[in-house]
C-alpha atoms as a PDB file:
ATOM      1  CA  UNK A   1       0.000   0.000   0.000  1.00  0.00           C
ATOM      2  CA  UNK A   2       1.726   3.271  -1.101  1.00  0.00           C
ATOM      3  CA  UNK A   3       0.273   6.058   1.272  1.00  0.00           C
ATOM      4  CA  UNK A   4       1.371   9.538   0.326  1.00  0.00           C
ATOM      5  CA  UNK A   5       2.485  10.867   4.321  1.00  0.00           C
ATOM      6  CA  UNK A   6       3.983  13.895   2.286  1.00  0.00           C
ATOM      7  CA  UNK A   7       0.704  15.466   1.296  1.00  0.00           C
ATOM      8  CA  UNK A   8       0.876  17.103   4.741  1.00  0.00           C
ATOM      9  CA  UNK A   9       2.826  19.258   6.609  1.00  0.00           C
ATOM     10  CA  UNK A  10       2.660  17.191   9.634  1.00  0.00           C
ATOM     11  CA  UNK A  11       3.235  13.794   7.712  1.00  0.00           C
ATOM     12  CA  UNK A  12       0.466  12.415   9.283  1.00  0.00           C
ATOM     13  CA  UNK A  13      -2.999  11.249   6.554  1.00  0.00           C
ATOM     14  CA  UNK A  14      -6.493  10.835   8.197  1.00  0.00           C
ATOM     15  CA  UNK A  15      -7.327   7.445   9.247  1.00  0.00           C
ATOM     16  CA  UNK A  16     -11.586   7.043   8.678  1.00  0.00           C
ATOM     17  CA  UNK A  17     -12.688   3.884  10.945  1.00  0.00           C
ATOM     18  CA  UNK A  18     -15.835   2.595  10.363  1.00  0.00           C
ATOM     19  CA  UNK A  19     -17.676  -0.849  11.613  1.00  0.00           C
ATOM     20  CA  UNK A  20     -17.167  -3.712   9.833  1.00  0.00           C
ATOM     21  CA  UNK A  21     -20.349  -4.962  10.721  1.00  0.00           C
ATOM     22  CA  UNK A  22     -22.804  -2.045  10.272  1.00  0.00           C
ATOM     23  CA  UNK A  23     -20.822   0.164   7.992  1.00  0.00           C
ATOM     24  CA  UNK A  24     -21.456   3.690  10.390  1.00  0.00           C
ATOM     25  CA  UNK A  25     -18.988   5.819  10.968  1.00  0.00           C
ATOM     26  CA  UNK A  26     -17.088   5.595  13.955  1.00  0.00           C
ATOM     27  CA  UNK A  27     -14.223   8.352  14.332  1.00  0.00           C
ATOM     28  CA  UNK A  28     -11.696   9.406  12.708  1.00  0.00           C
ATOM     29  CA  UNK A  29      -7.405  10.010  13.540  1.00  0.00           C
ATOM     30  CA  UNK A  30      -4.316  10.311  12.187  1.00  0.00           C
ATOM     31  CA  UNK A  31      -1.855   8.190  11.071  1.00  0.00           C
ATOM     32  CA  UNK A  32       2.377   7.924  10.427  1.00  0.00           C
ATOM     33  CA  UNK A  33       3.473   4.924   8.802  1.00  0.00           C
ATOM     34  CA  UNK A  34       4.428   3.705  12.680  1.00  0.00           C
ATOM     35  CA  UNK A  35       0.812   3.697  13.438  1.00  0.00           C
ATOM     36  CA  UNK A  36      -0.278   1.706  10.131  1.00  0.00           C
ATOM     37  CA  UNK A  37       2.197  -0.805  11.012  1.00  0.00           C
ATOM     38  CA  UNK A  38       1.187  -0.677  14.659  1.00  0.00           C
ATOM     39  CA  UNK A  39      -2.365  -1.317  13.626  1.00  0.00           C
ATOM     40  CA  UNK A  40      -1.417  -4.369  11.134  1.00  0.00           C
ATOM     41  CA  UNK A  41       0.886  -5.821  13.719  1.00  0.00           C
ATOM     42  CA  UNK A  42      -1.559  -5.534  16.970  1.00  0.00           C
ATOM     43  CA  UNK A  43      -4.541  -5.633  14.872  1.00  0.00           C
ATOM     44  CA  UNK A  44      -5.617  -2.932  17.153  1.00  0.00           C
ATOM     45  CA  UNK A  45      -6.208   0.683  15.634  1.00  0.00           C
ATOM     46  CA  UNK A  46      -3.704   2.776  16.730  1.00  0.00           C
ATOM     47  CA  UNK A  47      -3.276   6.535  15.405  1.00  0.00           C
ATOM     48  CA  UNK A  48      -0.829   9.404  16.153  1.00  0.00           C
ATOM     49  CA  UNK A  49      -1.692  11.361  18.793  1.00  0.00           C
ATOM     50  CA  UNK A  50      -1.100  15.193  18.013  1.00  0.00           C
ATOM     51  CA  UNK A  51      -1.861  16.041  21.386  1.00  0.00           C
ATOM     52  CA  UNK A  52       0.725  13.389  22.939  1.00  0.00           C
ATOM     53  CA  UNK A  53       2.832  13.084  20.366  1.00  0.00           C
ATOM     54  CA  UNK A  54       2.866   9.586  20.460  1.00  0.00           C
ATOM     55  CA  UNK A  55       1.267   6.144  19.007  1.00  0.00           C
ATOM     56  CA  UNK A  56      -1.978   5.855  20.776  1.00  0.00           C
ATOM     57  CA  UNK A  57      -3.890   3.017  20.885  1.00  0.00           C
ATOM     58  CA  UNK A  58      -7.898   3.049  20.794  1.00  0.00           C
ATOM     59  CA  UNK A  59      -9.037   1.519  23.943  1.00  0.00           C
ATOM     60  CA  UNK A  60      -5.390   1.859  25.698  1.00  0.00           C
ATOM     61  CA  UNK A  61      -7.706   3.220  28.461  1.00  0.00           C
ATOM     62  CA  UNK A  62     -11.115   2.660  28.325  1.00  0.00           C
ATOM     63  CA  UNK A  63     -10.743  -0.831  26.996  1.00  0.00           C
ATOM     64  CA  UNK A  64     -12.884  -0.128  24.389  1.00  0.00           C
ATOM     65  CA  UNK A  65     -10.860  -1.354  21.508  1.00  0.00           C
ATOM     66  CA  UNK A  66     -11.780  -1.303  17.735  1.00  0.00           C
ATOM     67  CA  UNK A  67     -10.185  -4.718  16.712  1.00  0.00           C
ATOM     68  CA  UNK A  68      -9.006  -4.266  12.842  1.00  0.00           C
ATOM     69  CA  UNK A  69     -10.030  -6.187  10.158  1.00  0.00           C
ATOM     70  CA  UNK A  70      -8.973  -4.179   7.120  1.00  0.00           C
ATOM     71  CA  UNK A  71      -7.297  -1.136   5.426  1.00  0.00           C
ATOM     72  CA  UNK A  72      -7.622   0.734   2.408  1.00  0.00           C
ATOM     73  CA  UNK A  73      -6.499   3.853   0.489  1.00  0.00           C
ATOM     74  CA  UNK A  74      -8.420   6.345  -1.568  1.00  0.00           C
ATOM     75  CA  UNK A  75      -7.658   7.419  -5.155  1.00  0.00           C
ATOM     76  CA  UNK A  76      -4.935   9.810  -4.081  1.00  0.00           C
ATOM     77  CA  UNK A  77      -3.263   7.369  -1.993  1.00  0.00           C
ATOM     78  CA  UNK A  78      -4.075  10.344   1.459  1.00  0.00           C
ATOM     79  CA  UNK A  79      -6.320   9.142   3.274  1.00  0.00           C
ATOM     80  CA  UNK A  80      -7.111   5.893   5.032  1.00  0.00           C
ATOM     81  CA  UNK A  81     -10.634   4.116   5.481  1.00  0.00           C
ATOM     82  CA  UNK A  82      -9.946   1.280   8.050  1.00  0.00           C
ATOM     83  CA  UNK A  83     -12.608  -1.345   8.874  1.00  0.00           C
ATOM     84  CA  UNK A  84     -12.903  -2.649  12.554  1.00  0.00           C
ATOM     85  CA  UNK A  85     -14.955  -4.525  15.391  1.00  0.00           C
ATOM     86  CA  UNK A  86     -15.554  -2.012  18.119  1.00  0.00           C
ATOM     87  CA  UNK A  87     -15.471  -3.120  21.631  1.00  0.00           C
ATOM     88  CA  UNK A  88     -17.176  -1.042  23.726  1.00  0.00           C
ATOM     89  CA  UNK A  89     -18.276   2.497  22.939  1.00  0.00           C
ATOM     90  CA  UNK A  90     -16.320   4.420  20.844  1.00  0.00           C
ATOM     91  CA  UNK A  91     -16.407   8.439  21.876  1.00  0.00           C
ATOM     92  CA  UNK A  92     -15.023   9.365  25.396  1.00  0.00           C
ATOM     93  CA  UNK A  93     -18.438  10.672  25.365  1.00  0.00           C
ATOM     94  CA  UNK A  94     -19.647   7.494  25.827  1.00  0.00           C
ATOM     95  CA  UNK A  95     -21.425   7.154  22.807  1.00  0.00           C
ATOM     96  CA  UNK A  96     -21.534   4.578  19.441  1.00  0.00           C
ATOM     97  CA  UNK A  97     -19.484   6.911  17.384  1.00  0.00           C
ATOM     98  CA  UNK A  98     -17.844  10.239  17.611  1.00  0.00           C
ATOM     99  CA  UNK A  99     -21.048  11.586  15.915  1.00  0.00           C
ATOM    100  CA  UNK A 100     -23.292  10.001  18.858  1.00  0.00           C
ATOM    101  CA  UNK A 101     -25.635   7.029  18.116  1.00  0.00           C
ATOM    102  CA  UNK A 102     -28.537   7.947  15.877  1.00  0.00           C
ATOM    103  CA  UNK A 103     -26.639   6.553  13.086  1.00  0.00           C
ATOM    104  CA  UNK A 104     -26.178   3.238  13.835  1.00  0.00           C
ATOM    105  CA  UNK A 105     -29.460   0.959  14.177  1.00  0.00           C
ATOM    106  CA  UNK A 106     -29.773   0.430  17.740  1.00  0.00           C
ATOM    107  CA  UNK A 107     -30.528  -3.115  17.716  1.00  0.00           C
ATOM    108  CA  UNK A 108     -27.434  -4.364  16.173  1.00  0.00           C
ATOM    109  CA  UNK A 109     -24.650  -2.363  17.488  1.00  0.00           C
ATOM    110  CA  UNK A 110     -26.232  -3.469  20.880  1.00  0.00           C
ATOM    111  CA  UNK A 111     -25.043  -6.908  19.458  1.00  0.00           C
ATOM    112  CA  UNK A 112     -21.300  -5.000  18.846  1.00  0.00           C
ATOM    113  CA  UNK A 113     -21.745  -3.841  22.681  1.00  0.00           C
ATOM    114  CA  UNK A 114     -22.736  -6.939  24.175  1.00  0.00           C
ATOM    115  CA  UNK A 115     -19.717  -8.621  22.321  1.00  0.00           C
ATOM    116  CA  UNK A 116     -17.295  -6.281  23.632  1.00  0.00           C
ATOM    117  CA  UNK A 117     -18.720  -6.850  27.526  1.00  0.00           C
ATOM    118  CA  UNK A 118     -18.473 -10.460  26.795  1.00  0.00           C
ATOM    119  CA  UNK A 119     -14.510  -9.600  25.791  1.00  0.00           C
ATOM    120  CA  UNK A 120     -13.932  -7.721  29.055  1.00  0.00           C
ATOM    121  CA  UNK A 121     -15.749 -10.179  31.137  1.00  0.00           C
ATOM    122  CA  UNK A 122     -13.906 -13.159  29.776  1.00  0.00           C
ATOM    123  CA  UNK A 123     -10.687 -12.442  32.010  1.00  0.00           C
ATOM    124  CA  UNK A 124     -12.636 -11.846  34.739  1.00  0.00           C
ATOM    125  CA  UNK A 125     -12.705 -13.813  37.999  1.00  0.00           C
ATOM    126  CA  UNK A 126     -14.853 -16.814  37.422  1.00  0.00           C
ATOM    127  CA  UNK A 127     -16.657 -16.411  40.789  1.00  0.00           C
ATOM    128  CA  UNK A 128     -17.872 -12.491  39.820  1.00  0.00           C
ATOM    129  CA  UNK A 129     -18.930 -12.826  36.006  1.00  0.00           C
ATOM    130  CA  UNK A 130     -20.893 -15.457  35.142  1.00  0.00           C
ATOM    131  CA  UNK A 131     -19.544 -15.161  31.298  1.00  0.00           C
ATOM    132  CA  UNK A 132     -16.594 -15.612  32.989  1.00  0.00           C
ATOM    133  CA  UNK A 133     -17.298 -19.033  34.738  1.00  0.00           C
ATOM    134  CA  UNK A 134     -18.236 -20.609  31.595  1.00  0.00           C
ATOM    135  CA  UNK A 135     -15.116 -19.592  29.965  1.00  0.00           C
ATOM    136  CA  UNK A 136     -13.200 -21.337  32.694  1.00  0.00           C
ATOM    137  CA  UNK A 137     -15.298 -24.240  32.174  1.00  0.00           C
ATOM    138  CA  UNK A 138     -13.943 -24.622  28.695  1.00  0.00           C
ATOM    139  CA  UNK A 139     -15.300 -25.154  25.532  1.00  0.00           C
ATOM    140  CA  UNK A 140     -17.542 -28.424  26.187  1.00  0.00           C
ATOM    141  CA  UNK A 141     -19.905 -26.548  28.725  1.00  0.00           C
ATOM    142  CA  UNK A 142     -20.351 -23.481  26.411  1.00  0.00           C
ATOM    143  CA  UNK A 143     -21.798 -25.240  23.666  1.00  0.00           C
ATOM    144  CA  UNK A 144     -23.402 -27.602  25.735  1.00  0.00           C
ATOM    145  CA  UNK A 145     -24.907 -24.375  27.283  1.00  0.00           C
ATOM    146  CA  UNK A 146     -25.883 -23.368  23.435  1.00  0.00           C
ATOM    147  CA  UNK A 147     -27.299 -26.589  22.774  1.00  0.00           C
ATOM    148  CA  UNK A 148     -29.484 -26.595  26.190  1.00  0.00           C
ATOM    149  CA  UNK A 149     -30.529 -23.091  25.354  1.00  0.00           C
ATOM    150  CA  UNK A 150     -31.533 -24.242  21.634  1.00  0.00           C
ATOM    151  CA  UNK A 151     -33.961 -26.801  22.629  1.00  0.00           C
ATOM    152  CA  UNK A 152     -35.968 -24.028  24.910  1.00  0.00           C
ATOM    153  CA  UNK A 153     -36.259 -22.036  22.236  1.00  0.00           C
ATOM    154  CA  UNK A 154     -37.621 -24.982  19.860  1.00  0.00           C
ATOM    155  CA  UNK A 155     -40.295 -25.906  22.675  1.00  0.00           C
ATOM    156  CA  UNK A 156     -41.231 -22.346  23.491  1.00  0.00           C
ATOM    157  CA  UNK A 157     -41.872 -22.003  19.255  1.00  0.00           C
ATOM    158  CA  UNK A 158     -44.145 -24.704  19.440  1.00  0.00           C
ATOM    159  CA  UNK A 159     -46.211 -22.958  22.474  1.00  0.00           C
ATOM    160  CA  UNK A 160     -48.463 -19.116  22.011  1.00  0.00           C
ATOM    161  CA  UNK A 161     -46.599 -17.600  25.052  1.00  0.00           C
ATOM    162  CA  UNK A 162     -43.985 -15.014  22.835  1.00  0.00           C
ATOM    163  CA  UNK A 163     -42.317 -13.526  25.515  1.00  0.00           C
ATOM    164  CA  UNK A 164     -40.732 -16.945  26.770  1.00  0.00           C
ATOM    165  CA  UNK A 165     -39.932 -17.503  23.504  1.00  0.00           C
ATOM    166  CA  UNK A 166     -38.125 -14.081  23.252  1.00  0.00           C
ATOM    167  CA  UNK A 167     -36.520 -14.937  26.258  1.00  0.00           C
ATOM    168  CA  UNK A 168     -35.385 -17.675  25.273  1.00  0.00           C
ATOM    169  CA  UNK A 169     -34.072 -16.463  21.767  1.00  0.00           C
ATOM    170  CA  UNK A 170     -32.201 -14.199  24.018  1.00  0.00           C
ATOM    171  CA  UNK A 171     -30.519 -16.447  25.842  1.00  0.00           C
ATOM    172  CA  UNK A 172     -29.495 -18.637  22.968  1.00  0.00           C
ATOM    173  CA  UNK A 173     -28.225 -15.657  20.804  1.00  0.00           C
ATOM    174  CA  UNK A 174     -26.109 -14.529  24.236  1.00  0.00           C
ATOM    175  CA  UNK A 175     -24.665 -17.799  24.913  1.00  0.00           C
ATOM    176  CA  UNK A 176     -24.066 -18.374  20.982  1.00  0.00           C
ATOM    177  CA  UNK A 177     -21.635 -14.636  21.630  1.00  0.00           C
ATOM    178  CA  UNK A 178     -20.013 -16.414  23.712  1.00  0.00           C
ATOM    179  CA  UNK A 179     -19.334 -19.507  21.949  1.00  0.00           C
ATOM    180  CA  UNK A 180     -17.754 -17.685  19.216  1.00  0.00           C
ATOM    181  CA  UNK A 181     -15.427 -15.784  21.157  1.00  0.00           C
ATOM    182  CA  UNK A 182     -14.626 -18.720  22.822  1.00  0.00           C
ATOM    183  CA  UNK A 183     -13.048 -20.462  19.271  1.00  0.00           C
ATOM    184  CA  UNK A 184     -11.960 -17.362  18.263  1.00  0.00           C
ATOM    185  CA  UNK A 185     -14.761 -15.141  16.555  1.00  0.00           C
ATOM    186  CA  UNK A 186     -17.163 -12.652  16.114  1.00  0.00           C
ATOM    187  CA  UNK A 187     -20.491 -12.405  14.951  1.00  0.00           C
ATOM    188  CA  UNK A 188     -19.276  -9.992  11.672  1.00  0.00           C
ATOM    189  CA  UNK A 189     -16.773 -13.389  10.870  1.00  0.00           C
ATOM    190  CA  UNK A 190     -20.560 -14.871  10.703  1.00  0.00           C
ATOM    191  CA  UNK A 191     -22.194 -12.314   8.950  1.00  0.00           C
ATOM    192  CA  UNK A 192     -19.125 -12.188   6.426  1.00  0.00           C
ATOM    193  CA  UNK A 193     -20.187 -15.530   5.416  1.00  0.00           C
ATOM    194  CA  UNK A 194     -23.401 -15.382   4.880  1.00  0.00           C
ATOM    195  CA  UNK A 195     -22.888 -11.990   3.169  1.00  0.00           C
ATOM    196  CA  UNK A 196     -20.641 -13.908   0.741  1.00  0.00           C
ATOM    197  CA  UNK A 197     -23.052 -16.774   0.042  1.00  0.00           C
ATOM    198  CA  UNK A 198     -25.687 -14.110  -1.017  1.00  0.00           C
ATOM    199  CA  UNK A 199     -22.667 -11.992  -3.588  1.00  0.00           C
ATOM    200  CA  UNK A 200     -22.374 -15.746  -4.918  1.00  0.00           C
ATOM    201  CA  UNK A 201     -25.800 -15.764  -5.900  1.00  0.00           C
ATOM    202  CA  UNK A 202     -26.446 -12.786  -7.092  1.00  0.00           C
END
């Protein structure tokens, strides 16, 4: 990738980072060719900081990280749009994005939100996070869990009472977050697939 750093008086291009998942726009920084490789190495997003004048890391702090998944470079090779999976809130304001939250659809980056609590909780004690004690149950017991929690949701179909069988959809999607992150993915490594099976039909 041949990014023109020169452009700029600073050497520094702007660094767009939007959701892999949902495609809003989550903030934008800066980048030196230290950060880029930084971010491909860590496969965390890390920027320049102009007001430290240092590599910062999104999330170094909060622990809200925006795990990378891919980079690419306008027409004038100046400016950077990088794809992630954000782990937590993204603004120090608290919010989805650095524009607030009416441009994401609720719903689903509650999905990106819930995965990143699941990511925090993970390392936590097993006897204060119940995510916690079914990672240090291993693998086994999670999907066993997602299996158990499967089969409610297949009797509760069958029944007329639809807020057990919300409840129970809930539970299976929740435990399902966990069972990917326990081999290893996310729910956009999901979606990625199915995306592609629909571009391969088209």
């Amino acid at each position: 990738m041949n990014i023109n750093f020169s452009k700029y008086a600073d050497g520094l291009v702007p660094a767009i980072v939007q959701d892999a998942n949902t495609k809003a726009v989550l903030m934008m920084g800066f980048m030196n060719q230290e950060a880029v490789d930084a971010t491909l190495s860590q496969q965390k997003v890390t920027f320049y900081s102009r007001l430290k004048s240092r590599l910062w890391t999104k999330g170094e702090e909060s622990g809200n990280f925006l795990s990378f998944v891919s980079m690419s470079i306008d027409c004038d090779n100046d400016t950077l749009l990088i794809q992630a999976n954000p782990l937590g809130p993204v603004c120090h304001n608290g919010t989805d994005t650095c524009w607030g939250s009416s441009n994401i659809p609720s719903n689903t980056n509650f999905l990106n939100t819930l995965e990143g609590v699941i990511a925090q909780r993970k390392s936590a004690a097993a006897d204060t996070s119940y995510v916690a004690s079914l990672f240090a149950k291993g693998i086994n017991k999670i999907a066993q869990k997602v299996g158990e929690e499967a089969v409610e949701v297949v009797i509760e179909a069958k029944d007329n009472n639809e807020e057990l069988f919300l409840d129970e959809s809930a539970d299976l999607l929740f435990h399902y977050l966990i069972l990917l992150q326990a081999k290893g993915y996310t729910l956009s490594d999901v979606v990625k697939v199915l995306s592609d099976r629909h571009a391969s039909k088209e």
